[in-house]
PDB file of N, CA and C in Angstrom:
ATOM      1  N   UNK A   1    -103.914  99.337 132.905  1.00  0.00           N
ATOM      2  CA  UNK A   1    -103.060  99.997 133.871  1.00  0.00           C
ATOM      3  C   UNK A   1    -102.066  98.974 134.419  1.00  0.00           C
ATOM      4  N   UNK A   2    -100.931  99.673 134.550  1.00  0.00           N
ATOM      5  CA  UNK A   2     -99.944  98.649 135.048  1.00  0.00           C
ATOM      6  C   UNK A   2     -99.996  98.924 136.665  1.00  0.00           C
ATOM      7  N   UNK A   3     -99.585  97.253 137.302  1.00  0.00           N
ATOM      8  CA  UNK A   3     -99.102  97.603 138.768  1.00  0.00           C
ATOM      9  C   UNK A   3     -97.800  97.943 139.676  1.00  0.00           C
ATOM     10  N   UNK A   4     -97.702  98.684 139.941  1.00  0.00           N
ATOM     11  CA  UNK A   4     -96.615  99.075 140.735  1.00  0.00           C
ATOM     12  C   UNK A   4     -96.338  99.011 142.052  1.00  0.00           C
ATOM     13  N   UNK A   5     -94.563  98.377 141.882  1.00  0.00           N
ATOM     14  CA  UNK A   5     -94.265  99.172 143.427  1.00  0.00           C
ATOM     15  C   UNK A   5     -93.233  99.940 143.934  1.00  0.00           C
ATOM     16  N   UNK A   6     -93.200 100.728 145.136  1.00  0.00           N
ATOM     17  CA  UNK A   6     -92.223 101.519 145.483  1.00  0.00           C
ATOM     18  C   UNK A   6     -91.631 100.679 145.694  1.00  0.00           C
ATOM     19  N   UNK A   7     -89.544 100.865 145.313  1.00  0.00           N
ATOM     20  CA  UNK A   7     -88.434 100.349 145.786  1.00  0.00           C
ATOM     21  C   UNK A   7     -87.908 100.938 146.388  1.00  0.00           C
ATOM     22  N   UNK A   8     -88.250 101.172 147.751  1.00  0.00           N
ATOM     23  CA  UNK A   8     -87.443 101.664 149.075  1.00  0.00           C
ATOM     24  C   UNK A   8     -86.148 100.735 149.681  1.00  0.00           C
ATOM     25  N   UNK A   9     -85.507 101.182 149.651  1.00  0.00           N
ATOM     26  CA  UNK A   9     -84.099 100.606 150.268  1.00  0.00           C
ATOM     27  C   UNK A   9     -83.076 101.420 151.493  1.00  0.00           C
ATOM     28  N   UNK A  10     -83.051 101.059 152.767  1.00  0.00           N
ATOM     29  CA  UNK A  10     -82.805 101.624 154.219  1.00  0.00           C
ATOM     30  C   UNK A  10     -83.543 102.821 154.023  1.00  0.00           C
ATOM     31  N   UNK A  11     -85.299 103.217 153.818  1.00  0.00           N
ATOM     32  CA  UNK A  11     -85.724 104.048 154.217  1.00  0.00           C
ATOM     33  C   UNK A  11     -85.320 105.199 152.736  1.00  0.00           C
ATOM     34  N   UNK A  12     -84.496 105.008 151.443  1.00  0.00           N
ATOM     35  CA  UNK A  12     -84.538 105.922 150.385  1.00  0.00           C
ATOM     36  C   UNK A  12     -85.033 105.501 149.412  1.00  0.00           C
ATOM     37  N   UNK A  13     -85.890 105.947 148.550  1.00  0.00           N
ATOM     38  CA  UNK A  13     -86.451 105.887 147.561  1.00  0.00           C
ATOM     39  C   UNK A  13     -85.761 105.643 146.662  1.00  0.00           C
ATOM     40  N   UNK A  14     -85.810 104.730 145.710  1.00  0.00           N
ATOM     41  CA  UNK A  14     -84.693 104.180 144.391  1.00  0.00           C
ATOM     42  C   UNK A  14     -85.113 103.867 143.615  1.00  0.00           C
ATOM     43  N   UNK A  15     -86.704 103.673 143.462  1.00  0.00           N
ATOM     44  CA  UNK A  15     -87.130 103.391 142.115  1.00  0.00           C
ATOM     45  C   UNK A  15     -88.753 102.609 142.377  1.00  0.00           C
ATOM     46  N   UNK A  16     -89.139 101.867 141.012  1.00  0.00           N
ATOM     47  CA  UNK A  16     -90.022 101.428 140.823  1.00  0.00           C
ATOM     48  C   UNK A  16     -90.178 100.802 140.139  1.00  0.00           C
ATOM     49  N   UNK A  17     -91.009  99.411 140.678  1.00  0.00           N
ATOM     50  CA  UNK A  17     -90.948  98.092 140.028  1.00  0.00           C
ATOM     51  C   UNK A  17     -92.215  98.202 138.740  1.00  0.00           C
ATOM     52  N   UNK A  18     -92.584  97.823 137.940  1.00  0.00           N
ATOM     53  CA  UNK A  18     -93.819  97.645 137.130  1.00  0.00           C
ATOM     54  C   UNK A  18     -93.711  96.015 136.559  1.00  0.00           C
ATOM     55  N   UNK A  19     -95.228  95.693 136.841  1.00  0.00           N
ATOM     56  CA  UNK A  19     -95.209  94.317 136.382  1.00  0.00           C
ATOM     57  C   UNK A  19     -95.437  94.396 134.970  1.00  0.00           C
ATOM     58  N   UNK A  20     -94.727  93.532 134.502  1.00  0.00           N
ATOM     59  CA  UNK A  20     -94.346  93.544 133.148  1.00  0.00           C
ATOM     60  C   UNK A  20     -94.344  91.623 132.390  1.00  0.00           C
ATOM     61  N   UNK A  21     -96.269  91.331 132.531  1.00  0.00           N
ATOM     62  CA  UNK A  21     -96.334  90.095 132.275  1.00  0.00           C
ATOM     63  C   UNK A  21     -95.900  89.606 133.402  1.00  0.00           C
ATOM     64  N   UNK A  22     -95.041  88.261 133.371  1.00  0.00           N
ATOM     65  CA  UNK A  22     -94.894  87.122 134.669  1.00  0.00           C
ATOM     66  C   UNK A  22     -93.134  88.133 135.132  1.00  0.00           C
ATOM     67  N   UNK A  23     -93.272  89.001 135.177  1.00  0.00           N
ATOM     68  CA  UNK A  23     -91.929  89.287 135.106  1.00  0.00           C
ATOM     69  C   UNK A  23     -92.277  90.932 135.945  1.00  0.00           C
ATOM     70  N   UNK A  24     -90.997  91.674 136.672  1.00  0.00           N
ATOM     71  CA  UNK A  24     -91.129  92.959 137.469  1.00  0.00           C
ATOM     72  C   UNK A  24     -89.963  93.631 136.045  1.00  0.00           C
ATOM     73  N   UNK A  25     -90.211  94.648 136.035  1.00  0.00           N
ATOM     74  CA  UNK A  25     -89.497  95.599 135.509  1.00  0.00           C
ATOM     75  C   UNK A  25     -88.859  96.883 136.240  1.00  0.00           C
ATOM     76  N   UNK A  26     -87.404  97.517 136.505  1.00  0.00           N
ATOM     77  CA  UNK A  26     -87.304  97.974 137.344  1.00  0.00           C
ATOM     78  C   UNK A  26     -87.151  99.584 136.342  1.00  0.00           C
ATOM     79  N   UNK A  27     -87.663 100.543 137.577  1.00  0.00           N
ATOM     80  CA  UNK A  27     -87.382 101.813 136.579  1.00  0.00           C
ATOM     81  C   UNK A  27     -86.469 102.713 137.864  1.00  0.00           C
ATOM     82  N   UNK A  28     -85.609 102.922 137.883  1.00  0.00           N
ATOM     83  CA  UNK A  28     -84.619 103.435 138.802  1.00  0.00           C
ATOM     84  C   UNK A  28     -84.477 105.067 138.890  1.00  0.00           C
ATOM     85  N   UNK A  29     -84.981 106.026 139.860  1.00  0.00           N
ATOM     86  CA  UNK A  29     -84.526 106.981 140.180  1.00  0.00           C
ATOM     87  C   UNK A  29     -83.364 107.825 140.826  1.00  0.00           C
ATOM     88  N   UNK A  30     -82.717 107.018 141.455  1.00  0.00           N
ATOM     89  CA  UNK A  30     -81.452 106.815 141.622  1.00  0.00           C
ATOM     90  C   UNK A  30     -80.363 106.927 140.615  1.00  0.00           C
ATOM     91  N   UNK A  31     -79.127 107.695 140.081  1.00  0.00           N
ATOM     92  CA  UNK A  31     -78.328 107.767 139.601  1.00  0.00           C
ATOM     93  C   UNK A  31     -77.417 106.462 139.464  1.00  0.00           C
ATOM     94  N   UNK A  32     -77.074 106.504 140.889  1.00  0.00           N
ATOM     95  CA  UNK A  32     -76.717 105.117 140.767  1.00  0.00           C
ATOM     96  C   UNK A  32     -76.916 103.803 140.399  1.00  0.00           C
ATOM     97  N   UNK A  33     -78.354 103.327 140.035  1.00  0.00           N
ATOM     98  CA  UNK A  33     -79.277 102.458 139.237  1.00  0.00           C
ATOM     99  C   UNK A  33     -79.151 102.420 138.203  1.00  0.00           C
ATOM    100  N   UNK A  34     -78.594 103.567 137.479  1.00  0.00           N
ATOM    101  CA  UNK A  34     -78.759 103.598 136.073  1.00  0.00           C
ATOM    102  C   UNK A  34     -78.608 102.177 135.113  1.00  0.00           C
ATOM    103  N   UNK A  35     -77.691 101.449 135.694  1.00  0.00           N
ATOM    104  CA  UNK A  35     -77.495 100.040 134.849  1.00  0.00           C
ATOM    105  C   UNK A  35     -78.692  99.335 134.947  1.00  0.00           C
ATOM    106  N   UNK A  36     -79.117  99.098 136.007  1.00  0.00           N
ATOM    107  CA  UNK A  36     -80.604  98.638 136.442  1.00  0.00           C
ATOM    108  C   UNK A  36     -81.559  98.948 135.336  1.00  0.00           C
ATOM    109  N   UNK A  37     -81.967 100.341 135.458  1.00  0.00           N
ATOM    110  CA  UNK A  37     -83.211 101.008 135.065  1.00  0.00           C
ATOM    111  C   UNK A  37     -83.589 100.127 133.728  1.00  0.00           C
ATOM    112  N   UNK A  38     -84.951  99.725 133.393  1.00  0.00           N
ATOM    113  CA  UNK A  38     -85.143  98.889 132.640  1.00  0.00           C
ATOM    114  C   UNK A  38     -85.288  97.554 132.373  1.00  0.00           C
ATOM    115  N   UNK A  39     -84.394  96.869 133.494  1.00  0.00           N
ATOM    116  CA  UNK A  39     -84.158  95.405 133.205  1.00  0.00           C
ATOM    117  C   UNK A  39     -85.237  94.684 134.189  1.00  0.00           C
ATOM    118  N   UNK A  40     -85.492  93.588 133.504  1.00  0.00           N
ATOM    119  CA  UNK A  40     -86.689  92.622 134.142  1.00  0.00           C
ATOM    120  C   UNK A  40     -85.981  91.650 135.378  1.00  0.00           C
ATOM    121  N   UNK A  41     -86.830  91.058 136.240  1.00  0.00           N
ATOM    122  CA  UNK A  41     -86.291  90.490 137.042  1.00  0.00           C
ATOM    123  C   UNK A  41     -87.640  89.268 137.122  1.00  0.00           C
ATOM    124  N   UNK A  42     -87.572  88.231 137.299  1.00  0.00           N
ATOM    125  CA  UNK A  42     -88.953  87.153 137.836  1.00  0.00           C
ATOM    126  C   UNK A  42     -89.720  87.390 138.959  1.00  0.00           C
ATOM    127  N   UNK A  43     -88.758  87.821 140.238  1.00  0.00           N
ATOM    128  CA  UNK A  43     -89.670  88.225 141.288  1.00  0.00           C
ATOM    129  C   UNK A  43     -89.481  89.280 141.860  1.00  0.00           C
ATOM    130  N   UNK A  44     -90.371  90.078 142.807  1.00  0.00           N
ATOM    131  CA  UNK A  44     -90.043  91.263 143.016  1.00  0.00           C
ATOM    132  C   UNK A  44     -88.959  91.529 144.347  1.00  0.00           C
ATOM    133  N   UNK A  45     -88.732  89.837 144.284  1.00  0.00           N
ATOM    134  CA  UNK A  45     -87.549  89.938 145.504  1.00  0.00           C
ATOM    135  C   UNK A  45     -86.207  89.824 144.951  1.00  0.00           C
ATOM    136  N   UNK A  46     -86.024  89.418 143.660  1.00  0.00           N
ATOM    137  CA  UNK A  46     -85.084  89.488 143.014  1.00  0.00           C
ATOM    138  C   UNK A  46     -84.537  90.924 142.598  1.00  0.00           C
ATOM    139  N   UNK A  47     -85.342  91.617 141.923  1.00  0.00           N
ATOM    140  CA  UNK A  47     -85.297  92.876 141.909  1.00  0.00           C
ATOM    141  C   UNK A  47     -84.553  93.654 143.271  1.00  0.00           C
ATOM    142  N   UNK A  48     -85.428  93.277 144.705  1.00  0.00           N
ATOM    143  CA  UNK A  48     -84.818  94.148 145.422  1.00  0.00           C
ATOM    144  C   UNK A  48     -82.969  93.736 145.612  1.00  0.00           C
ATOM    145  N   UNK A  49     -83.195  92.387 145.597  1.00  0.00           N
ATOM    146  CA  UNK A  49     -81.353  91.659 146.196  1.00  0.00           C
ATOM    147  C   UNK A  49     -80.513  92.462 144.986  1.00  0.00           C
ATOM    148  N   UNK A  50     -80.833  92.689 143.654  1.00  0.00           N
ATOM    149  CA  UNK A  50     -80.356  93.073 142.257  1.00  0.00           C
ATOM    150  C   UNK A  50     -79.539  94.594 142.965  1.00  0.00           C
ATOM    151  N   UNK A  51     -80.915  95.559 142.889  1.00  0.00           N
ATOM    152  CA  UNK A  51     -80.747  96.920 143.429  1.00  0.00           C
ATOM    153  C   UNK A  51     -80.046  97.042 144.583  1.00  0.00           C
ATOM    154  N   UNK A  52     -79.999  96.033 145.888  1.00  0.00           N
ATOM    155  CA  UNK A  52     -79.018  95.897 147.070  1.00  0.00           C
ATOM    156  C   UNK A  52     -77.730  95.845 146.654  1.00  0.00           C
ATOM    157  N   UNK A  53     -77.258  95.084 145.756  1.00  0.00           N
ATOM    158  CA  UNK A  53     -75.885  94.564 144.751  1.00  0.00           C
ATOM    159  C   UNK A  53     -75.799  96.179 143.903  1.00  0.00           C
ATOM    160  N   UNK A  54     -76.588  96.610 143.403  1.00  0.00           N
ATOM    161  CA  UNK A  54     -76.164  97.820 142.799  1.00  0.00           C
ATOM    162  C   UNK A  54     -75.209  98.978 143.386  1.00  0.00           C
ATOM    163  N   UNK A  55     -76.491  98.963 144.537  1.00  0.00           N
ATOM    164  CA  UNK A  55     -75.917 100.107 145.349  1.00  0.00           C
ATOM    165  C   UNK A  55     -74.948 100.104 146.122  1.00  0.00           C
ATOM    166  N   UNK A  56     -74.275  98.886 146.667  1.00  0.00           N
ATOM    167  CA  UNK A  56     -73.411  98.575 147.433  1.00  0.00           C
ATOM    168  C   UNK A  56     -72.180  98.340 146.170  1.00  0.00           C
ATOM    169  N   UNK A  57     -72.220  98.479 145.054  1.00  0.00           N
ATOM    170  CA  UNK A  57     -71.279  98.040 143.984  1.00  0.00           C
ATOM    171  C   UNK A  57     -70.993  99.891 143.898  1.00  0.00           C
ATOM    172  N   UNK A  58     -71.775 100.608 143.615  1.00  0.00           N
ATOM    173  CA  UNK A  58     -71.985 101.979 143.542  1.00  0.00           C
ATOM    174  C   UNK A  58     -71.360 102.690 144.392  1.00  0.00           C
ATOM    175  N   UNK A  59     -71.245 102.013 145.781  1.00  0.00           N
ATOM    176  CA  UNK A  59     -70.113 102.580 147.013  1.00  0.00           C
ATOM    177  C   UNK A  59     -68.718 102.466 146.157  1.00  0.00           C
ATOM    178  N   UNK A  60     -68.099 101.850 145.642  1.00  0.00           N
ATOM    179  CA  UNK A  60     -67.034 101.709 145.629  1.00  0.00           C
ATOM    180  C   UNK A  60     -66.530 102.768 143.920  1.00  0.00           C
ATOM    181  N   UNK A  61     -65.348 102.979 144.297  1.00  0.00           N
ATOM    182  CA  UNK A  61     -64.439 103.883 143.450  1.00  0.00           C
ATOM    183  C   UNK A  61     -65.043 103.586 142.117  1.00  0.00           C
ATOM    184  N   UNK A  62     -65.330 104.698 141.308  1.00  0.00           N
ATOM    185  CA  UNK A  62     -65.230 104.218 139.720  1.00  0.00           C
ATOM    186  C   UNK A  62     -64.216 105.280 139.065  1.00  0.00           C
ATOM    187  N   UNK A  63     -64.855 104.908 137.422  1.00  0.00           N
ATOM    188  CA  UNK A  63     -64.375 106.364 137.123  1.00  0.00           C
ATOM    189  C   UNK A  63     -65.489 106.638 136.208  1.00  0.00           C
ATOM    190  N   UNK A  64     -65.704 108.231 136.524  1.00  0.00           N
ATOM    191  CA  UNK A  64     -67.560 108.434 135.659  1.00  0.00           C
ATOM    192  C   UNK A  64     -66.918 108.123 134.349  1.00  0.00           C
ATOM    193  N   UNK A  65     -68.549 107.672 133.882  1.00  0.00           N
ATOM    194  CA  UNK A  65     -68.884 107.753 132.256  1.00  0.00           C
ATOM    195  C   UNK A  65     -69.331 109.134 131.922  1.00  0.00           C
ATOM    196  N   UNK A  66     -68.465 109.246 130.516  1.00  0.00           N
ATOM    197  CA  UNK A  66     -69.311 110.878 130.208  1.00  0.00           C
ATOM    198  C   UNK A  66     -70.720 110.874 129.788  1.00  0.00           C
ATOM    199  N   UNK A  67     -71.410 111.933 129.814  1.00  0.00           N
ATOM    200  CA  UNK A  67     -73.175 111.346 129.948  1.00  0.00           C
ATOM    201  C   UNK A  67     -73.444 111.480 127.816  1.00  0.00           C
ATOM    202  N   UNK A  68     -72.509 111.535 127.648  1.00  0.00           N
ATOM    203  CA  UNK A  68     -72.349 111.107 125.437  1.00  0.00           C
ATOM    204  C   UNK A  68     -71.530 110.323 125.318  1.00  0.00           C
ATOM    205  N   UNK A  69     -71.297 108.891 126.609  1.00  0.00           N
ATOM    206  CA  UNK A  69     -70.858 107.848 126.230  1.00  0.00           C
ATOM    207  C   UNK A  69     -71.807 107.047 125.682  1.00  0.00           C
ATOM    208  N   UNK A  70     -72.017 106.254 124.747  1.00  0.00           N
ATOM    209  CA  UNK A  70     -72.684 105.347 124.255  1.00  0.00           C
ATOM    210  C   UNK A  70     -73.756 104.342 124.886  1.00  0.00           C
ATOM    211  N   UNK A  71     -72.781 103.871 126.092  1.00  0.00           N
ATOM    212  CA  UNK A  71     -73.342 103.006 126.730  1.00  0.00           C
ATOM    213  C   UNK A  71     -74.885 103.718 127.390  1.00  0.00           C
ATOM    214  N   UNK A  72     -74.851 104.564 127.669  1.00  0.00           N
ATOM    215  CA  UNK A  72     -75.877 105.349 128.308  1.00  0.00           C
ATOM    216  C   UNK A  72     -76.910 105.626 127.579  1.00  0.00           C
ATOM    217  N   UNK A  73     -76.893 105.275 126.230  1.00  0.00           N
ATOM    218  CA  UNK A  73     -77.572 105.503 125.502  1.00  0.00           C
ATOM    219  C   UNK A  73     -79.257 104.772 125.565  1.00  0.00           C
ATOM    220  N   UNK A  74     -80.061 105.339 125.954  1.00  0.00           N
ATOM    221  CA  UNK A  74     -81.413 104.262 125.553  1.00  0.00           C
ATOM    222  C   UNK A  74     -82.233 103.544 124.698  1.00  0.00           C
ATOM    223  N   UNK A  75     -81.248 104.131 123.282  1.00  0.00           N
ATOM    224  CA  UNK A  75     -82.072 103.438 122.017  1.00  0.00           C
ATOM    225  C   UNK A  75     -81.206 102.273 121.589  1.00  0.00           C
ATOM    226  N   UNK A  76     -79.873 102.026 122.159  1.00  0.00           N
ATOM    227  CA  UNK A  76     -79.067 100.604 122.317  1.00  0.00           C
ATOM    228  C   UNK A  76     -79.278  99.571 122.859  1.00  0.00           C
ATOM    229  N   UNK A  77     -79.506  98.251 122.140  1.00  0.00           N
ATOM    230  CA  UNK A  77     -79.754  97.110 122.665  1.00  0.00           C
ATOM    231  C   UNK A  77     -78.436  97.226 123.910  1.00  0.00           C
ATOM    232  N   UNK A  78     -79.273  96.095 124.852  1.00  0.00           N
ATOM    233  CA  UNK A  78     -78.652  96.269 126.135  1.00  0.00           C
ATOM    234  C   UNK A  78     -77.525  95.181 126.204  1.00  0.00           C
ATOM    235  N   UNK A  79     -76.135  95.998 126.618  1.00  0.00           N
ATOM    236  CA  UNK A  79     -74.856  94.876 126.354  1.00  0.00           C
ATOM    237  C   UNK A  79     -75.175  93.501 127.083  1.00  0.00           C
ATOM    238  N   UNK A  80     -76.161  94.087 128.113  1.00  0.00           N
ATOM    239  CA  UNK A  80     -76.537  92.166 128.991  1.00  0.00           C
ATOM    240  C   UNK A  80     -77.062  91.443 128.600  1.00  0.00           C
ATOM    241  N   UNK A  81     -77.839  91.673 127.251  1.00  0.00           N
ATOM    242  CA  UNK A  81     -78.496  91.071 126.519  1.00  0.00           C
ATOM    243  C   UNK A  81     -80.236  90.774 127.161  1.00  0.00           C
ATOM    244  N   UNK A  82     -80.448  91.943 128.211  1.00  0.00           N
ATOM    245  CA  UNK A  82     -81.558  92.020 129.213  1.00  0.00           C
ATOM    246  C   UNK A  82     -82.422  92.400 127.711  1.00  0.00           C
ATOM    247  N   UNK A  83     -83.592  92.347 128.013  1.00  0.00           N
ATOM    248  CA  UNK A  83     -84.590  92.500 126.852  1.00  0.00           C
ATOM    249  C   UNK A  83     -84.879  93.658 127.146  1.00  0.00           C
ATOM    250  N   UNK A  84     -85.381  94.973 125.843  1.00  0.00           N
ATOM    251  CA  UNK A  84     -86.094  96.313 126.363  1.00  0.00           C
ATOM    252  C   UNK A  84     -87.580  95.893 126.423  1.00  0.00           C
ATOM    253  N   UNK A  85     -87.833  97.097 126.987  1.00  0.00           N
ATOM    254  CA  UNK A  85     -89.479  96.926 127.133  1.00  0.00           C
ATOM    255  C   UNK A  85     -90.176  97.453 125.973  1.00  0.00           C
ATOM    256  N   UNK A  86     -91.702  96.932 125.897  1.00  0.00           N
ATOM    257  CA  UNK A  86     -92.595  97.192 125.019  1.00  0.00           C
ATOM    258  C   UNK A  86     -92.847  98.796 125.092  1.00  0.00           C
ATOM    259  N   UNK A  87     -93.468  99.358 123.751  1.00  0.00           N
ATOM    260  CA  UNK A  87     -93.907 100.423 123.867  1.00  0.00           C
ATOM    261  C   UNK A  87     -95.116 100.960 124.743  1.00  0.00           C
ATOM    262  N   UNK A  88     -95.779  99.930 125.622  1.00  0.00           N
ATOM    263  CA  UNK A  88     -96.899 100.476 126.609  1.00  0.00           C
ATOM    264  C   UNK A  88     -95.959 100.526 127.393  1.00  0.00           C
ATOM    265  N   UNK A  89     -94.965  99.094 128.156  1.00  0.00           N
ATOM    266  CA  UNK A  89     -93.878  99.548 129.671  1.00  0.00           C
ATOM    267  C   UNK A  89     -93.164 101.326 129.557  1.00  0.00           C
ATOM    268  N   UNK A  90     -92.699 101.261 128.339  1.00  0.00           N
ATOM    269  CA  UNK A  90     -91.738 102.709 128.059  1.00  0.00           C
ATOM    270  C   UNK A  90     -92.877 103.881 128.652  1.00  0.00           C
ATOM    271  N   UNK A  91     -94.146 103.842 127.858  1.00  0.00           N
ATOM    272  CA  UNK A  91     -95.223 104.803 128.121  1.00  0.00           C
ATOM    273  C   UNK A  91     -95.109 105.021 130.003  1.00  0.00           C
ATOM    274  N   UNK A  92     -95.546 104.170 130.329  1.00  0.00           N
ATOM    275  CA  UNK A  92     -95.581 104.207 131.608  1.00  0.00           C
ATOM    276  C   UNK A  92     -94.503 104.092 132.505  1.00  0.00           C
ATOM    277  N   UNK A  93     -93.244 103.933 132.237  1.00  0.00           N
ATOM    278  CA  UNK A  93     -92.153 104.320 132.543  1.00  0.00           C
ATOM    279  C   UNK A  93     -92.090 105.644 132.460  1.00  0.00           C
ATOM    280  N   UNK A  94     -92.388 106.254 131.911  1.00  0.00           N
ATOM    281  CA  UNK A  94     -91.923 107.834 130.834  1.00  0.00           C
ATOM    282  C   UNK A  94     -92.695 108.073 132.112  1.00  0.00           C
ATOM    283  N   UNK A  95     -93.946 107.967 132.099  1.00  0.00           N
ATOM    284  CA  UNK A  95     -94.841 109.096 132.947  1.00  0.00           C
ATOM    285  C   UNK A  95     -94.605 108.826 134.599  1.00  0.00           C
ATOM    286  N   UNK A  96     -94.217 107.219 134.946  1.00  0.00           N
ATOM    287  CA  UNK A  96     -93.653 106.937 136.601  1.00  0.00           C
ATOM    288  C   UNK A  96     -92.930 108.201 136.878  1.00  0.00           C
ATOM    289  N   UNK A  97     -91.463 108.608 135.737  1.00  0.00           N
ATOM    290  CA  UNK A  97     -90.737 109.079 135.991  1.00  0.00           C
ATOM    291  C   UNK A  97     -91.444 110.876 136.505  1.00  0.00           C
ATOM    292  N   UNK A  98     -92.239 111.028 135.486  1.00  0.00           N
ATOM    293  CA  UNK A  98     -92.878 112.236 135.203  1.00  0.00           C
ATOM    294  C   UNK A  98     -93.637 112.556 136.868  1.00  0.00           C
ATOM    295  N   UNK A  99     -94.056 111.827 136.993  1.00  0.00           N
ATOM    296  CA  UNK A  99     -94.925 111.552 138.618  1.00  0.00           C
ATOM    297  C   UNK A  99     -93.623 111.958 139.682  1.00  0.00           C
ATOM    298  N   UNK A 100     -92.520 111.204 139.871  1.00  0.00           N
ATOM    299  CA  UNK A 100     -91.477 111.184 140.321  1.00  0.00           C
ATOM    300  C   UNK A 100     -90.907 112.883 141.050  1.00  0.00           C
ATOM    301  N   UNK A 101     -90.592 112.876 139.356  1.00  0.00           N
ATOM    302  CA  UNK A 101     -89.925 114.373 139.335  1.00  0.00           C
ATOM    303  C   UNK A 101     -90.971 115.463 139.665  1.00  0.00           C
ATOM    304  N   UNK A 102     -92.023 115.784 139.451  1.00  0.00           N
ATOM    305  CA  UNK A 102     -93.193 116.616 139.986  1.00  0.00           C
ATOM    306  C   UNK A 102     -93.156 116.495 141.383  1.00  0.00           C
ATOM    307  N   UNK A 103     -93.304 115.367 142.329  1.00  0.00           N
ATOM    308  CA  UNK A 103     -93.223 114.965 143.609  1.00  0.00           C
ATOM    309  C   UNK A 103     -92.197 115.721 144.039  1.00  0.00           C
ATOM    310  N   UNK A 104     -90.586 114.904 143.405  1.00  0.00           N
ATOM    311  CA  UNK A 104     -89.694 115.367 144.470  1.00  0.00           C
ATOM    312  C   UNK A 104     -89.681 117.392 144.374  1.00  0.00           C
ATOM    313  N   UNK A 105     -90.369 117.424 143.041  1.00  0.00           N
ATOM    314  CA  UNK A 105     -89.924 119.149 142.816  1.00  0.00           C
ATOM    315  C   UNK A 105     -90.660 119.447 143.673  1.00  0.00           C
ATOM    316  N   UNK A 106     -91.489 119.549 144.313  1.00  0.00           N
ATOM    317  CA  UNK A 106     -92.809 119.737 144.837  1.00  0.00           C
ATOM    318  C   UNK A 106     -92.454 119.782 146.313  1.00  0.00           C
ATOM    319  N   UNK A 107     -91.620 118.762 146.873  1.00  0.00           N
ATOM    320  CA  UNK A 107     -91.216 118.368 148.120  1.00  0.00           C
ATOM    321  C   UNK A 107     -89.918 118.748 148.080  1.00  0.00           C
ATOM    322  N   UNK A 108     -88.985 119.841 147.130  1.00  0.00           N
ATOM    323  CA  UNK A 108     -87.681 120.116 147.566  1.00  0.00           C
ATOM    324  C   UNK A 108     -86.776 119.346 147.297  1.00  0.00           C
ATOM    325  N   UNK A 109     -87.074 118.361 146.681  1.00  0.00           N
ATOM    326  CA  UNK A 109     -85.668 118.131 146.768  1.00  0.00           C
ATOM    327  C   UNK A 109     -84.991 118.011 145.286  1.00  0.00           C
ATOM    328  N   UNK A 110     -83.500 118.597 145.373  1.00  0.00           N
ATOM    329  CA  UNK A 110     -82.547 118.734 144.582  1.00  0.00           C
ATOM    330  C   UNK A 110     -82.669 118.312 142.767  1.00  0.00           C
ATOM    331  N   UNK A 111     -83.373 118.654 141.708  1.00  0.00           N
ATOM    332  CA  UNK A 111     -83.122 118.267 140.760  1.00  0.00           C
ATOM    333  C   UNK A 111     -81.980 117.257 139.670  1.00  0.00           C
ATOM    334  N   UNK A 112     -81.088 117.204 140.313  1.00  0.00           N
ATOM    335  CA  UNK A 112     -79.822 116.522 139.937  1.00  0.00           C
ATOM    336  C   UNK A 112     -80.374 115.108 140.850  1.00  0.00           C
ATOM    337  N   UNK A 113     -80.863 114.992 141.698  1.00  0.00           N
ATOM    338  CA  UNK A 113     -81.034 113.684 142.240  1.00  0.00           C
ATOM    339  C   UNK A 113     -81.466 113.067 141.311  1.00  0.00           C
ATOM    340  N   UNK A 114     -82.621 112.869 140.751  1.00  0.00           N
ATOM    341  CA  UNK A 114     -83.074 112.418 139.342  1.00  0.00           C
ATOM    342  C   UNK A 114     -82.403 112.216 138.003  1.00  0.00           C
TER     343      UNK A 114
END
């Protein structure tokens, strides 16, 4: 079993860390995370300063990606050259998420948040 933790940030839910060997792995519920989701960090304080930088990068103007742009893709090595995870992290990624979405459906809130 892997260990986890909630990534709460000012009081909203954004994701979840999994230890992944000497290393945190982040799995992002948040839309805005999406670049995140996946990538390893050394400590789990790194992770949070990472996701702080996300979301505050995420305030500012873009222009969307279409969701059959490439980049979005999950079976593409990652342009940062961040490493993917093993097939047990993915497993348990898959089902964090699965936990996730049952919860928030459960508690109301909005499907598109996810």
């Amino acid at each position: 079993m892997h260990k986890s933790h909630v990534i709460e940030i000012d009081g909203n839910f954004v994701g979840a860390a999994l230890a992944d060997g000497s290393k945190v792995r982040f799995v992002a519920v948040d839309v805005r995370l999406d670049g995140l989701d996946g990538g390893c960090w050394p400590t789990l304080e790194e992770l949070r300063r990472a996701v702080r930088r996300g979301l505050a990068e995420a305030a500012a103007p873009r222009v969307p990606v279409s969701p059959n742009d490439p980049r979005r893709s999950k079976t593409m090595s990652r342009p940062d050259g961040r490493e993917r995870a093993d097939p047990g992290i993915q497993r348990a990624v898959s089902a964090l998420r699965e936990q996730v979405r049952t919860l928030a459906s459960a508690s109301g809130v909005p499907p598109g948040i996810f």
